[in-house]
C-alpha atoms as a PDB file:
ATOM      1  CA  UNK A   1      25.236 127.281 166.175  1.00  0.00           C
ATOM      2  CA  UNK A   2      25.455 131.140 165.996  1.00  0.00           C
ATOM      3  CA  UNK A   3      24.834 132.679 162.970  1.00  0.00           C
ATOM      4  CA  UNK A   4      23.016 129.885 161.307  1.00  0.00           C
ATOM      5  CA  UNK A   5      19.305 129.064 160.539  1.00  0.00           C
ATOM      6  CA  UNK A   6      18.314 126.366 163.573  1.00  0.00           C
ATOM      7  CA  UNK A   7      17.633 122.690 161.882  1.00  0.00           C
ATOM      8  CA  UNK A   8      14.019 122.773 163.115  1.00  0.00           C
ATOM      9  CA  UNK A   9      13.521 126.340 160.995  1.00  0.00           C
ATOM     10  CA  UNK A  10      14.893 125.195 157.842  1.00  0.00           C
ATOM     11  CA  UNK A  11      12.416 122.198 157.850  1.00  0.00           C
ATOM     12  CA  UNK A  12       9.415 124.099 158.322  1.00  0.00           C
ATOM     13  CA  UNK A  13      10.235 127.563 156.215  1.00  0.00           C
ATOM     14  CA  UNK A  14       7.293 128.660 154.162  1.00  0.00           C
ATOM     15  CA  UNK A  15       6.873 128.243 150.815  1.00  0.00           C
ATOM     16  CA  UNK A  16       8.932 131.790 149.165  1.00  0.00           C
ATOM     17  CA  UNK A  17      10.416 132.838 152.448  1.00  0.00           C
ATOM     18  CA  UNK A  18      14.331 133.185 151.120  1.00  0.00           C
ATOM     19  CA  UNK A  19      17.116 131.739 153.188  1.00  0.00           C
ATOM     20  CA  UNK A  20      19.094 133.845 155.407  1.00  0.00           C
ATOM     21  CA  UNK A  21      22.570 134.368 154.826  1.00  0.00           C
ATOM     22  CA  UNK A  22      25.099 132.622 156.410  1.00  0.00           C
ATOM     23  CA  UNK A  23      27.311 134.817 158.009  1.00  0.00           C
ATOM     24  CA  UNK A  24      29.535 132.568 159.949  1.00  0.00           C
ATOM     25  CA  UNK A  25      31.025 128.933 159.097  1.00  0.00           C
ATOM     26  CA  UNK A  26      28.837 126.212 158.496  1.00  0.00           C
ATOM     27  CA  UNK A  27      31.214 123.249 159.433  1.00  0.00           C
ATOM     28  CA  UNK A  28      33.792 122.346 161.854  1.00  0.00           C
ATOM     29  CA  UNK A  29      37.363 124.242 162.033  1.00  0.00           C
ATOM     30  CA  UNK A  30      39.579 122.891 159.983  1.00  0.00           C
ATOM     31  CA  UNK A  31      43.124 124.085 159.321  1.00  0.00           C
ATOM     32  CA  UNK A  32      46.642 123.940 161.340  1.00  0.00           C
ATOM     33  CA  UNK A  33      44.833 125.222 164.523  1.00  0.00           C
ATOM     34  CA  UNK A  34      41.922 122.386 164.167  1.00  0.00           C
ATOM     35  CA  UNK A  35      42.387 119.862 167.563  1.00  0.00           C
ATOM     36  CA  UNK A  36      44.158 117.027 167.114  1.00  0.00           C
ATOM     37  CA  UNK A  37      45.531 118.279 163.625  1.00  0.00           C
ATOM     38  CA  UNK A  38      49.262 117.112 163.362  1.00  0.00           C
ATOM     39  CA  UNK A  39      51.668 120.245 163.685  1.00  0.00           C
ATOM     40  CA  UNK A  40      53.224 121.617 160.237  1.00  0.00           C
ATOM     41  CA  UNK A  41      55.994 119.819 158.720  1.00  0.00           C
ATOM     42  CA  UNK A  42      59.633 122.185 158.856  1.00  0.00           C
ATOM     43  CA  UNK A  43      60.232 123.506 155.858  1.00  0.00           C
ATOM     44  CA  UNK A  44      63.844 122.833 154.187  1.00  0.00           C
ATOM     45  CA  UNK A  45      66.473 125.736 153.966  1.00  0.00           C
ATOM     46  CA  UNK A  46      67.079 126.779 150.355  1.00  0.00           C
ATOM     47  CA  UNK A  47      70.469 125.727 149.364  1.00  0.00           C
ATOM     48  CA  UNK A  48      72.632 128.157 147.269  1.00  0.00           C
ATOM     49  CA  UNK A  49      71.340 129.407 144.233  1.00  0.00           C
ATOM     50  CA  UNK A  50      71.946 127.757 141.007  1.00  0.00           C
ATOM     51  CA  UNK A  51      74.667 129.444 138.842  1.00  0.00           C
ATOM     52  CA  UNK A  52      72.960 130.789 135.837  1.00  0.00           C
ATOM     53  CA  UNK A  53      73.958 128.427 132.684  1.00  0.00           C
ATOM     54  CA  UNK A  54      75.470 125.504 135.105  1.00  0.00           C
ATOM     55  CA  UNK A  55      73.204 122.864 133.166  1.00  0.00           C
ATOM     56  CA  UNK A  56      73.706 124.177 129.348  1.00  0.00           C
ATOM     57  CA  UNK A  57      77.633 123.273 129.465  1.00  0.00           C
ATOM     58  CA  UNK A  58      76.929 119.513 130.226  1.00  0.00           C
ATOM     59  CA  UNK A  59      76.947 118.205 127.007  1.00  0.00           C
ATOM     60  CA  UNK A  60      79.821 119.802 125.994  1.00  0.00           C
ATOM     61  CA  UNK A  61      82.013 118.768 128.695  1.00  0.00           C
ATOM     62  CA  UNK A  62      80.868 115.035 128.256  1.00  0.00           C
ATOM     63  CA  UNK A  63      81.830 115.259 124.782  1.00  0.00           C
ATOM     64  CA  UNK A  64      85.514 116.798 125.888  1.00  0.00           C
ATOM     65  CA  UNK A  65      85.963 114.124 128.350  1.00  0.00           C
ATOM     66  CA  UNK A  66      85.464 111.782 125.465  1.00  0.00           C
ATOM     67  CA  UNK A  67      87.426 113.608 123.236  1.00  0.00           C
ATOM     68  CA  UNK A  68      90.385 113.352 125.947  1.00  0.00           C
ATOM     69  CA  UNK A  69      90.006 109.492 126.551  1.00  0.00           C
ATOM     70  CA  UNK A  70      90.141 108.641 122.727  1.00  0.00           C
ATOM     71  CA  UNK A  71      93.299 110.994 122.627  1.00  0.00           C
ATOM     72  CA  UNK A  72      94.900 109.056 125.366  1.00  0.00           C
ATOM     73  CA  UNK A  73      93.691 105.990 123.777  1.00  0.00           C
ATOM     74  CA  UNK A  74      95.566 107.209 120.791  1.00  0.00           C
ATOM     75  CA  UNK A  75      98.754 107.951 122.776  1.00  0.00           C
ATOM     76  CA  UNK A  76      98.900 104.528 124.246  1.00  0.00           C
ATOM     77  CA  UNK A  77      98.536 102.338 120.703  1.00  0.00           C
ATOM     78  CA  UNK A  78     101.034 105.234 118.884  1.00  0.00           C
ATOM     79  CA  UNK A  79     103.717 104.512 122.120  1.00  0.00           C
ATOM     80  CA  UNK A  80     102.848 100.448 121.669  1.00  0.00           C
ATOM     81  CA  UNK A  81     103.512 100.536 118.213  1.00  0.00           C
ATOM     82  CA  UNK A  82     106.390 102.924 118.775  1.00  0.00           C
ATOM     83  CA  UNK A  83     107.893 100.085 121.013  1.00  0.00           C
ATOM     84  CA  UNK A  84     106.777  97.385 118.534  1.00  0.00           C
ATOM     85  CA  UNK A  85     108.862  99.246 116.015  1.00  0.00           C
ATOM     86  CA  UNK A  86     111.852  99.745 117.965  1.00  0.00           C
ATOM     87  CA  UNK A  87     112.200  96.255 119.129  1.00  0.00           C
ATOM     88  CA  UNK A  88     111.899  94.622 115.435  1.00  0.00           C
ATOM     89  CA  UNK A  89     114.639  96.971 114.429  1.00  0.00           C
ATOM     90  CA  UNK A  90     116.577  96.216 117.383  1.00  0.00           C
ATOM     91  CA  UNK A  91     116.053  92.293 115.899  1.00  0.00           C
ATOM     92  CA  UNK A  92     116.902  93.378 112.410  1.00  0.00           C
ATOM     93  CA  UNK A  93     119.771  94.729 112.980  1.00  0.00           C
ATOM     94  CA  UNK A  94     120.997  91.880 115.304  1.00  0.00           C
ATOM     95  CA  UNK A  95     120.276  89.217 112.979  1.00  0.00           C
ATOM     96  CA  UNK A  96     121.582  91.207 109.314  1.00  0.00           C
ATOM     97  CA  UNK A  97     124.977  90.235 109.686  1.00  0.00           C
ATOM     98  CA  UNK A  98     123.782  86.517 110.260  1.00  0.00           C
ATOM     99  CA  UNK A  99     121.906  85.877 107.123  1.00  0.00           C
ATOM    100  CA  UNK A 100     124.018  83.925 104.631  1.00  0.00           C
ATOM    101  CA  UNK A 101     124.597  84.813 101.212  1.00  0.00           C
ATOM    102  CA  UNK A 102     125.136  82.829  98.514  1.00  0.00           C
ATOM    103  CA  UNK A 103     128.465  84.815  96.073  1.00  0.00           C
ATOM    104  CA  UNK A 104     128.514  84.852  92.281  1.00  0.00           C
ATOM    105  CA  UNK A 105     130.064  81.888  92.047  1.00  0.00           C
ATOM    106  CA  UNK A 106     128.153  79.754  94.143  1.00  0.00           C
ATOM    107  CA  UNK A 107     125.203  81.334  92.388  1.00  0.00           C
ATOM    108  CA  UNK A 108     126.503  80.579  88.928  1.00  0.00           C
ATOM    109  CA  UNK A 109     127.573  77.078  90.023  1.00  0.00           C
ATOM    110  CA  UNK A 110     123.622  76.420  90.933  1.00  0.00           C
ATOM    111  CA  UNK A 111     122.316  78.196  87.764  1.00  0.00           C
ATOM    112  CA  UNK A 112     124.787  77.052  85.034  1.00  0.00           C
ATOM    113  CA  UNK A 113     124.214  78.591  81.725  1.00  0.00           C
ATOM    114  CA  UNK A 114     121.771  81.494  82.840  1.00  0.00           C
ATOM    115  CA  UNK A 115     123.106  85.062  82.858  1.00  0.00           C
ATOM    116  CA  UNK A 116     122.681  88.088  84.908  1.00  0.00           C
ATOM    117  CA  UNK A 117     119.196  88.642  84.249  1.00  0.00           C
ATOM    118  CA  UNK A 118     117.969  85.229  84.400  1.00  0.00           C
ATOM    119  CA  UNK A 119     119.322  84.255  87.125  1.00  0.00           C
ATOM    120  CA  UNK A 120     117.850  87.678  88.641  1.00  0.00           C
ATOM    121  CA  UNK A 121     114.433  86.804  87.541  1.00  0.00           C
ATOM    122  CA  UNK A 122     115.190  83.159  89.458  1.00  0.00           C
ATOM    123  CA  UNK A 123     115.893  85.325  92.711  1.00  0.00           C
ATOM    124  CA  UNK A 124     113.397  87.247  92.600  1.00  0.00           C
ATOM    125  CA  UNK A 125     110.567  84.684  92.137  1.00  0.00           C
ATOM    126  CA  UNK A 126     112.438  82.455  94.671  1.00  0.00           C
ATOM    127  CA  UNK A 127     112.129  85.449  97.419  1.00  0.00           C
ATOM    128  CA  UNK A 128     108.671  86.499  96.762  1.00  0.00           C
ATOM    129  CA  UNK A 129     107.200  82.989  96.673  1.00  0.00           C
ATOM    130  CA  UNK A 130     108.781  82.829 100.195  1.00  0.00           C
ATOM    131  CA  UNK A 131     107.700  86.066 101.293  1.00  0.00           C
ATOM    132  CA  UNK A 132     104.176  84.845 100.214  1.00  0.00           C
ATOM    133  CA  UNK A 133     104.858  81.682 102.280  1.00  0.00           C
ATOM    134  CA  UNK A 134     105.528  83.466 105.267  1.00  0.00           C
ATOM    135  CA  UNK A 135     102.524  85.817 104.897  1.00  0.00           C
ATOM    136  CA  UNK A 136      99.961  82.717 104.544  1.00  0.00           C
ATOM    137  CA  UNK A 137     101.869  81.228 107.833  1.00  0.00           C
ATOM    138  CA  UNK A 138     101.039  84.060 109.784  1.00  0.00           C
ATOM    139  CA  UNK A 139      97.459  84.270 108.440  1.00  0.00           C
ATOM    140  CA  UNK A 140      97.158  80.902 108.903  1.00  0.00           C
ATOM    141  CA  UNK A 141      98.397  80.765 112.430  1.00  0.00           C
ATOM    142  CA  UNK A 142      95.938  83.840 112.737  1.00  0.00           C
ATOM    143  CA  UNK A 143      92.483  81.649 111.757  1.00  0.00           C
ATOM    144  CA  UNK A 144      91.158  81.823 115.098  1.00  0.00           C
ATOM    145  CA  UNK A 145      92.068  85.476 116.409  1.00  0.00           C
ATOM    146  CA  UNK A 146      93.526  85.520 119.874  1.00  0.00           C
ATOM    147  CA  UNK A 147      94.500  89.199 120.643  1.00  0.00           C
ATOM    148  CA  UNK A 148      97.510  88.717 123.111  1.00  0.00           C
ATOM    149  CA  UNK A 149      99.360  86.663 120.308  1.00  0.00           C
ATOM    150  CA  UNK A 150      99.062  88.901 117.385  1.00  0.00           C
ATOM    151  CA  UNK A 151     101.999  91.416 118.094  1.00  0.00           C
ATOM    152  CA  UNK A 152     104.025  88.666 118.198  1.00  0.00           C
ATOM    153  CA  UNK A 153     102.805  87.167 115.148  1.00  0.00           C
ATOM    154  CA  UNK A 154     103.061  90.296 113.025  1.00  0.00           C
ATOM    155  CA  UNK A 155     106.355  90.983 114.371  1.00  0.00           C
ATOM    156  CA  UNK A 156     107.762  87.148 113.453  1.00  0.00           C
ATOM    157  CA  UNK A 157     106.170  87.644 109.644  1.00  0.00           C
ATOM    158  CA  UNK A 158     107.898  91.749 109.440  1.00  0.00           C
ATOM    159  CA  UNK A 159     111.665  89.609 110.562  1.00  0.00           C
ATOM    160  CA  UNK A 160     110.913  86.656 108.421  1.00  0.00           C
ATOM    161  CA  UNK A 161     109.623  89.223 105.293  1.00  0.00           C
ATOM    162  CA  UNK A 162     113.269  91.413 106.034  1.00  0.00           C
ATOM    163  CA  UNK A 163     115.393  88.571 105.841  1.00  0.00           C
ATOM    164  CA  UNK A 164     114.598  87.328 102.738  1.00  0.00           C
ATOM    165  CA  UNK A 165     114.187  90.905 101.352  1.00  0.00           C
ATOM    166  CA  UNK A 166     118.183  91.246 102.556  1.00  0.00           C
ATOM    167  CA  UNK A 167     119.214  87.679 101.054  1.00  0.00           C
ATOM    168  CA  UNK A 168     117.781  89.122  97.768  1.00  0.00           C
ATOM    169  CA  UNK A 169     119.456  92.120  97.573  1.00  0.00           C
ATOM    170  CA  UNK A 170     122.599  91.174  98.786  1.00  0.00           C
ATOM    171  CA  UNK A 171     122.696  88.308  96.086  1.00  0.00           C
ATOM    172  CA  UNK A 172     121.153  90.849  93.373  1.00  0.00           C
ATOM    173  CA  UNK A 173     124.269  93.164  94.145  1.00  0.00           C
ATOM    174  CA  UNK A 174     126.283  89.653  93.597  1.00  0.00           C
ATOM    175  CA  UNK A 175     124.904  88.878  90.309  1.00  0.00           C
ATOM    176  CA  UNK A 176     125.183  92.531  88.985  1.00  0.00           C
ATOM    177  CA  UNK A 177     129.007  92.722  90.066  1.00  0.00           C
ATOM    178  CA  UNK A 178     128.423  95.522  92.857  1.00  0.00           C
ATOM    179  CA  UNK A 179     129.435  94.179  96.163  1.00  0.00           C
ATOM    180  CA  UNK A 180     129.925  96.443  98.676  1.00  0.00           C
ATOM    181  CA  UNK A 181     133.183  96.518 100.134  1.00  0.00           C
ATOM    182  CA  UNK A 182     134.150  95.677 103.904  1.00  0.00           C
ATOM    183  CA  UNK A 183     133.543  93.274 106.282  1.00  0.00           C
ATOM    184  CA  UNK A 184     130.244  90.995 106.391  1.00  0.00           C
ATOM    185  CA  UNK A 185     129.143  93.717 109.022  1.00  0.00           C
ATOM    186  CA  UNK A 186     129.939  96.966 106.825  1.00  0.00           C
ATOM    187  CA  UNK A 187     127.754  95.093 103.862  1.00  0.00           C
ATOM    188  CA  UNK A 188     124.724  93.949 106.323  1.00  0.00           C
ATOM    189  CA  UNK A 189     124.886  97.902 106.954  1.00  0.00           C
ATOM    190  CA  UNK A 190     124.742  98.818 103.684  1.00  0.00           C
ATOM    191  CA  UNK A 191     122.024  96.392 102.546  1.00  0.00           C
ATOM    192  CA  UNK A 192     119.785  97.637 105.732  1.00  0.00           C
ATOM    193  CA  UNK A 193     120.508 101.005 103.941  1.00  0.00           C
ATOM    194  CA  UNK A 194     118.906  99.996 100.214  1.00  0.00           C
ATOM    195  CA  UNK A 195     116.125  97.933 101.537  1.00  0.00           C
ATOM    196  CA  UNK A 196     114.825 101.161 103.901  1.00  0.00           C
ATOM    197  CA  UNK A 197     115.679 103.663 100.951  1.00  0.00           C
ATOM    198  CA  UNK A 198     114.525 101.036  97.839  1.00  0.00           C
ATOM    199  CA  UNK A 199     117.957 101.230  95.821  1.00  0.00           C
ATOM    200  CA  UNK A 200     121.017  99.755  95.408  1.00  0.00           C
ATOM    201  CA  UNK A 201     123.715 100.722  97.198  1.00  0.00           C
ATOM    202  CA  UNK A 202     126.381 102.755  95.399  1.00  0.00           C
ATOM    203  CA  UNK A 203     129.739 101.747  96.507  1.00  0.00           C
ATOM    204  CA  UNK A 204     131.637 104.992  95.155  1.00  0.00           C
ATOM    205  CA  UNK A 205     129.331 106.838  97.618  1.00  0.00           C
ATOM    206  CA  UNK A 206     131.376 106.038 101.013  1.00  0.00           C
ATOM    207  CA  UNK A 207     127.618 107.578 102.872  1.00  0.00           C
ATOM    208  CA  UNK A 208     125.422 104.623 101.572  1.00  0.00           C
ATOM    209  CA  UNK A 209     128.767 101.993 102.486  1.00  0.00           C
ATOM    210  CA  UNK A 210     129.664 103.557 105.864  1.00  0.00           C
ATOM    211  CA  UNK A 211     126.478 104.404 107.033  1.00  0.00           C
ATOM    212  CA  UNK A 212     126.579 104.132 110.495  1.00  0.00           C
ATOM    213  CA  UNK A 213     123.796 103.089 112.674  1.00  0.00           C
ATOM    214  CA  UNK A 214     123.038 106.092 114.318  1.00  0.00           C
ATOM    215  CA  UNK A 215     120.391 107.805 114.957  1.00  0.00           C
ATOM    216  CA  UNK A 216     119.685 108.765 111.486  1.00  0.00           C
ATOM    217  CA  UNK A 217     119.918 104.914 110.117  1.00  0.00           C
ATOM    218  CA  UNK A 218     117.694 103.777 112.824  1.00  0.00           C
ATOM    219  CA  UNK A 219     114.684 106.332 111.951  1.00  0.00           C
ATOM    220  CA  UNK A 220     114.734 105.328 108.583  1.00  0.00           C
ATOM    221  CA  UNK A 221     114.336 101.967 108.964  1.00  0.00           C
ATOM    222  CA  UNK A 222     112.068 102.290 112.379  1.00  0.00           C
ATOM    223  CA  UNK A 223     109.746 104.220 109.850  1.00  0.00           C
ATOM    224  CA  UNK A 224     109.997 101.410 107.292  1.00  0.00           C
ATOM    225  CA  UNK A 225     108.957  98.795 109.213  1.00  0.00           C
ATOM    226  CA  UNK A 226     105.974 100.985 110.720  1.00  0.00           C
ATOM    227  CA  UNK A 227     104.499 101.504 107.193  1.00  0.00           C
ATOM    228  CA  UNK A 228     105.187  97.315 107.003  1.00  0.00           C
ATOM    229  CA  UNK A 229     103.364  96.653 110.281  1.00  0.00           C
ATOM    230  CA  UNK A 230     100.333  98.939 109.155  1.00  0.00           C
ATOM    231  CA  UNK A 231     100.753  97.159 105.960  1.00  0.00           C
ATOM    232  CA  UNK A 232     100.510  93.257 107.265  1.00  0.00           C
ATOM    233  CA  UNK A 233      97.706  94.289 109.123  1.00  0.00           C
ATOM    234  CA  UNK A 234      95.181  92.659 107.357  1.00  0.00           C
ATOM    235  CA  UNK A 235      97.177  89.480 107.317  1.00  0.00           C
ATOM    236  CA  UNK A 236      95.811  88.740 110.595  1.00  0.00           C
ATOM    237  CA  UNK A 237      92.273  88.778 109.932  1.00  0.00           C
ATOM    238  CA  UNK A 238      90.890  85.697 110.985  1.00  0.00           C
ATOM    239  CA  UNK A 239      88.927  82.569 109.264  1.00  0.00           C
ATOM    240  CA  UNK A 240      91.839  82.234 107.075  1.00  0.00           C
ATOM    241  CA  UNK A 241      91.406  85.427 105.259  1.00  0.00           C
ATOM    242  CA  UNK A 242      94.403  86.519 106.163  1.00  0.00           C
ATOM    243  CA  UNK A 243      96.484  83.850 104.957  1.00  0.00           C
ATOM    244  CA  UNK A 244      95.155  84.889 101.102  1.00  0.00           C
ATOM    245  CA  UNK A 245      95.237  88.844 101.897  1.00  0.00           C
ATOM    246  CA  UNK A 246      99.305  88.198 103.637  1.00  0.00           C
ATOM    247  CA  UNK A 247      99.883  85.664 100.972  1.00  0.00           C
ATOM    248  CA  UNK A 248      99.090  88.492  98.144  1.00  0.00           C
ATOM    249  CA  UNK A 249     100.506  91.070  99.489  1.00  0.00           C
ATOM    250  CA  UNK A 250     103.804  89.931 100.290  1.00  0.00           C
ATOM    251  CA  UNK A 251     104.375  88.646  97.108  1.00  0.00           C
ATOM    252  CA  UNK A 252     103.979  91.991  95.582  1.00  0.00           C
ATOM    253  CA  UNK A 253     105.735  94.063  98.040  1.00  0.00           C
ATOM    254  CA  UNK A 254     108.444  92.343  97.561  1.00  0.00           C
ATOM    255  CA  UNK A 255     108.429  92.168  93.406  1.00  0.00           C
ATOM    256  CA  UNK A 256     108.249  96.140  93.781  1.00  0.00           C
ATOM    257  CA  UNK A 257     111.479  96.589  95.965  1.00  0.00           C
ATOM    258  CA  UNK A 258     113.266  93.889  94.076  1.00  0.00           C
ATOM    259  CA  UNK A 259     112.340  95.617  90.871  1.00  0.00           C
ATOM    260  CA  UNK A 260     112.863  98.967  92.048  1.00  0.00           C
ATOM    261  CA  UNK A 261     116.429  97.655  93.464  1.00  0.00           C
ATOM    262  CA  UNK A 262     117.177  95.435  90.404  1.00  0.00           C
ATOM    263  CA  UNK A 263     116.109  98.984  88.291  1.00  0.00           C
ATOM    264  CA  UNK A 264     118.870 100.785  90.086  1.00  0.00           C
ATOM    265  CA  UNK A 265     121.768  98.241  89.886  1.00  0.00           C
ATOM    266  CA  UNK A 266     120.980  97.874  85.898  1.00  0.00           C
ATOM    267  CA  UNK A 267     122.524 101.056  85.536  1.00  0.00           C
ATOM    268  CA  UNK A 268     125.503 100.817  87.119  1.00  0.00           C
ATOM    269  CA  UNK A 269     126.236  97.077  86.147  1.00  0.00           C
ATOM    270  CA  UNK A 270     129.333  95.321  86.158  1.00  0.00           C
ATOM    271  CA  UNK A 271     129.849  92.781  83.005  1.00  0.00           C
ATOM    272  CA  UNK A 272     131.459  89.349  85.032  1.00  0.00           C
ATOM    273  CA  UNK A 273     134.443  89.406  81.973  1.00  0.00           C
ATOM    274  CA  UNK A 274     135.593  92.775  83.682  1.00  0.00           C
ATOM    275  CA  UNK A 275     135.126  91.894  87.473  1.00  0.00           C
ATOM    276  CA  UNK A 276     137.863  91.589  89.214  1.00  0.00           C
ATOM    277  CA  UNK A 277     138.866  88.251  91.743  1.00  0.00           C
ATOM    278  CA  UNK A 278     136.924  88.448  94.764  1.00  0.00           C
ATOM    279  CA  UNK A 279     136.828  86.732  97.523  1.00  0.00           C
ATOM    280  CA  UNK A 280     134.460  83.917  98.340  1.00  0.00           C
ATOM    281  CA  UNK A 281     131.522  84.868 101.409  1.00  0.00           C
ATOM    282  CA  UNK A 282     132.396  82.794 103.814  1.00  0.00           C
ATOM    283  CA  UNK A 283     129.124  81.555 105.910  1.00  0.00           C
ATOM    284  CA  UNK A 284     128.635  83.407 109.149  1.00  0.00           C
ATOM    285  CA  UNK A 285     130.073  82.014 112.084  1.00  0.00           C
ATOM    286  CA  UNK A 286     127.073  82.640 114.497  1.00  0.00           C
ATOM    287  CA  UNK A 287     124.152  81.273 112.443  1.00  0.00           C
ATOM    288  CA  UNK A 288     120.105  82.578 112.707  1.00  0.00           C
ATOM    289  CA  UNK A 289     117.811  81.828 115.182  1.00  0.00           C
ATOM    290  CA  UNK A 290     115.175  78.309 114.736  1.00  0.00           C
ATOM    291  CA  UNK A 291     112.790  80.350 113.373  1.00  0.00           C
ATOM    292  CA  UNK A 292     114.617  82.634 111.026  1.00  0.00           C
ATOM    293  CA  UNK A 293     116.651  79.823 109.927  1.00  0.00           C
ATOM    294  CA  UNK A 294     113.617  77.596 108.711  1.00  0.00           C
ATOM    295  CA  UNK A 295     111.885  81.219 106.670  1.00  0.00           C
ATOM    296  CA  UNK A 296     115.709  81.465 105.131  1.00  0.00           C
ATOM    297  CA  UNK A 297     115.803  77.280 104.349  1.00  0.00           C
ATOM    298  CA  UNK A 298     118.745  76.996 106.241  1.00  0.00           C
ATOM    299  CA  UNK A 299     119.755  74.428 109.112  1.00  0.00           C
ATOM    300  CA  UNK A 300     118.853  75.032 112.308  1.00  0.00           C
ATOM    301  CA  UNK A 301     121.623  76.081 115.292  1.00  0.00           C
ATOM    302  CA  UNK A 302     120.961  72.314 116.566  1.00  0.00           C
ATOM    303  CA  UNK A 303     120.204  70.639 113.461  1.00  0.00           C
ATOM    304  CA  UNK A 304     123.890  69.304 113.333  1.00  0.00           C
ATOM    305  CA  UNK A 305     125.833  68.039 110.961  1.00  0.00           C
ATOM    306  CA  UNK A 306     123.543  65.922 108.859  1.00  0.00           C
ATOM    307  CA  UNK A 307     121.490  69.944 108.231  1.00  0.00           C
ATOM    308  CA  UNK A 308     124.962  71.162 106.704  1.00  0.00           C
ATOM    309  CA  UNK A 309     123.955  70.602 102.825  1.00  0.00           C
ATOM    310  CA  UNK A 310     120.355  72.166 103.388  1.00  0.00           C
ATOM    311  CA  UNK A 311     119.756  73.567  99.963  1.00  0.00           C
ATOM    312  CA  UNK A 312     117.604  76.622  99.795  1.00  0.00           C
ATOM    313  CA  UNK A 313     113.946  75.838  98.988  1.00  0.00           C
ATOM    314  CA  UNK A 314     113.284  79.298  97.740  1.00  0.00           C
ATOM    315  CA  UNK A 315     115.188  78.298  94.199  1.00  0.00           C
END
């Protein structure tokens, strides 16, 4: 090959005689242009370039996007309860004029010999141990948890809570000589009215009698039965946890607002020798739901005749 020693040269070179330089290649051609080499693969075309900082912002956007779906997650429970709320008022209201009450007499007749404050104390632990009946219910009915059922479950135990709540008061204002005036409707309003604001009613006030329910009325006692549904809560843990926690809690929830009630009609007592005749409370004419009925110890709607005499288990 040209430019290189010959083989036959290089074997016999004398001993010192120094190699010539090789001035040319010394193998075969190699390369793109070598034969038979396969042509050069086409290079891409360079797409746009990258905007400067495109990559640092990524973490920051993934945490506003979650950020944003816990908000919305947020909206949609707040509307739920919202709606929760709205509909157990809707009940409450509905079913207040409904609840039967028992009138001085009647209550004197079934506690002979006790006065006013004894037969207060007998009230009050009548409606707390059913309050505390109805919270161990729910907890109970709660052992095993099944999501889809628990709205309705809190809302039965808020409506069963309320009614007893109202029977109290409205027999406290009995037994401290301050019934409201008006029909059975006017005093259902005015006993919705103490048990959102925790006080008796005042009857010389014609605002806390004649309180209409407006829009007013209805926050209040839309916001008192939010702070009971975040309050009942844990009377749906499951296991039968909840039946202790509801069972416990009710019963003092409801010893503070009869206490805080019973506080406020002290003061502003009536002594029976100075009341004058009033009329008996008739029973309502369109009686409570099945459910309501049994919290309340009163006959079912289809119980007939024979479930007339039902006598209150509560006292």
């Amino acid at each position: 090959m040209t430019g290189s020693t010959p083989f036959r040269n290089r074997l016999f070179r004398k001993s010192g005689e120094r190699a010539e330089t090789q001035t040319g290649a010394t193998g075969p051609v190699t390369g793109p242009a070598a034969p038979g080499a396969p042509a050069a693969l086409p290079t891409a075309a360079p797409g746009p370039p990258a905007e400067p900082g495109a990559g640092a912002g990524a973490p920051e956007r993934a945490a506003a996007r979650r950020l944003q779906a816990v908000r919305n997650g947020v909206r949609k429970g707040g509307a739920r309860a919202r709606a929760a709320a709205l509909y157990i008022t809707d009940r409450l209201v509905e079913v207040a004029p409904r609840i039967p009450v028992r009138d001085l007499a009647a209550l004197r007749a079934q506690f002979p010999g006790l006065g006013p404050e004894e037969i207060a104390d007998k009230l009050i632990a009548g409606a707390a141990k059913g309050t505390s009946t109805v919270g161990a219910g729910i907890g109970a009915a709660a052992m095993l948890p099944t999501p889809p059922a628990m709205p309705a479950e809190l809302a039965a135990e808020i409506l069963g809570v309320a009614a007893i709540e109202l029977k109290l008061i409205a027999e406290l204002h009995e037994v401290y000589g301050l019934r409201p005036p008006g029909s059975a409707k006017d005093r259902s309003t005015a006993y919705l009215t103490a048990w959102t604001e925790e006080r008796g009613v005042d009857w010389k006030k014609p605002a806390t009698v004649n309180a209409a329910l407006g829009g007013q009325m209805r926050r209040e006692l839309r916001q008192q039965i939010t702070k009971r549904m975040l309050r009942n809560l844990p009377n749906l843990i499951p296991f039968m946890v909840g039946a202790a926690v509801g069972a416990l809690l009710n019963r003092r929830d409801t010893r503070r607002l009869a206490e805080k009630v019973r506080d406020d009609l002290r003061s502003r007592a009536v002594p029976w020798e100075a009341l004058p005749a009033l009329p008996r409370l008739d029973r309502p004419a369109e009686p409570l739901p099945g459910g309501l009925a049994d919290v309340l110890g009163e006959p079912r709607p289809d119980s007939g005749p024979e479930g007339a005499g039902a006598r209150d288990p509560r006292t």
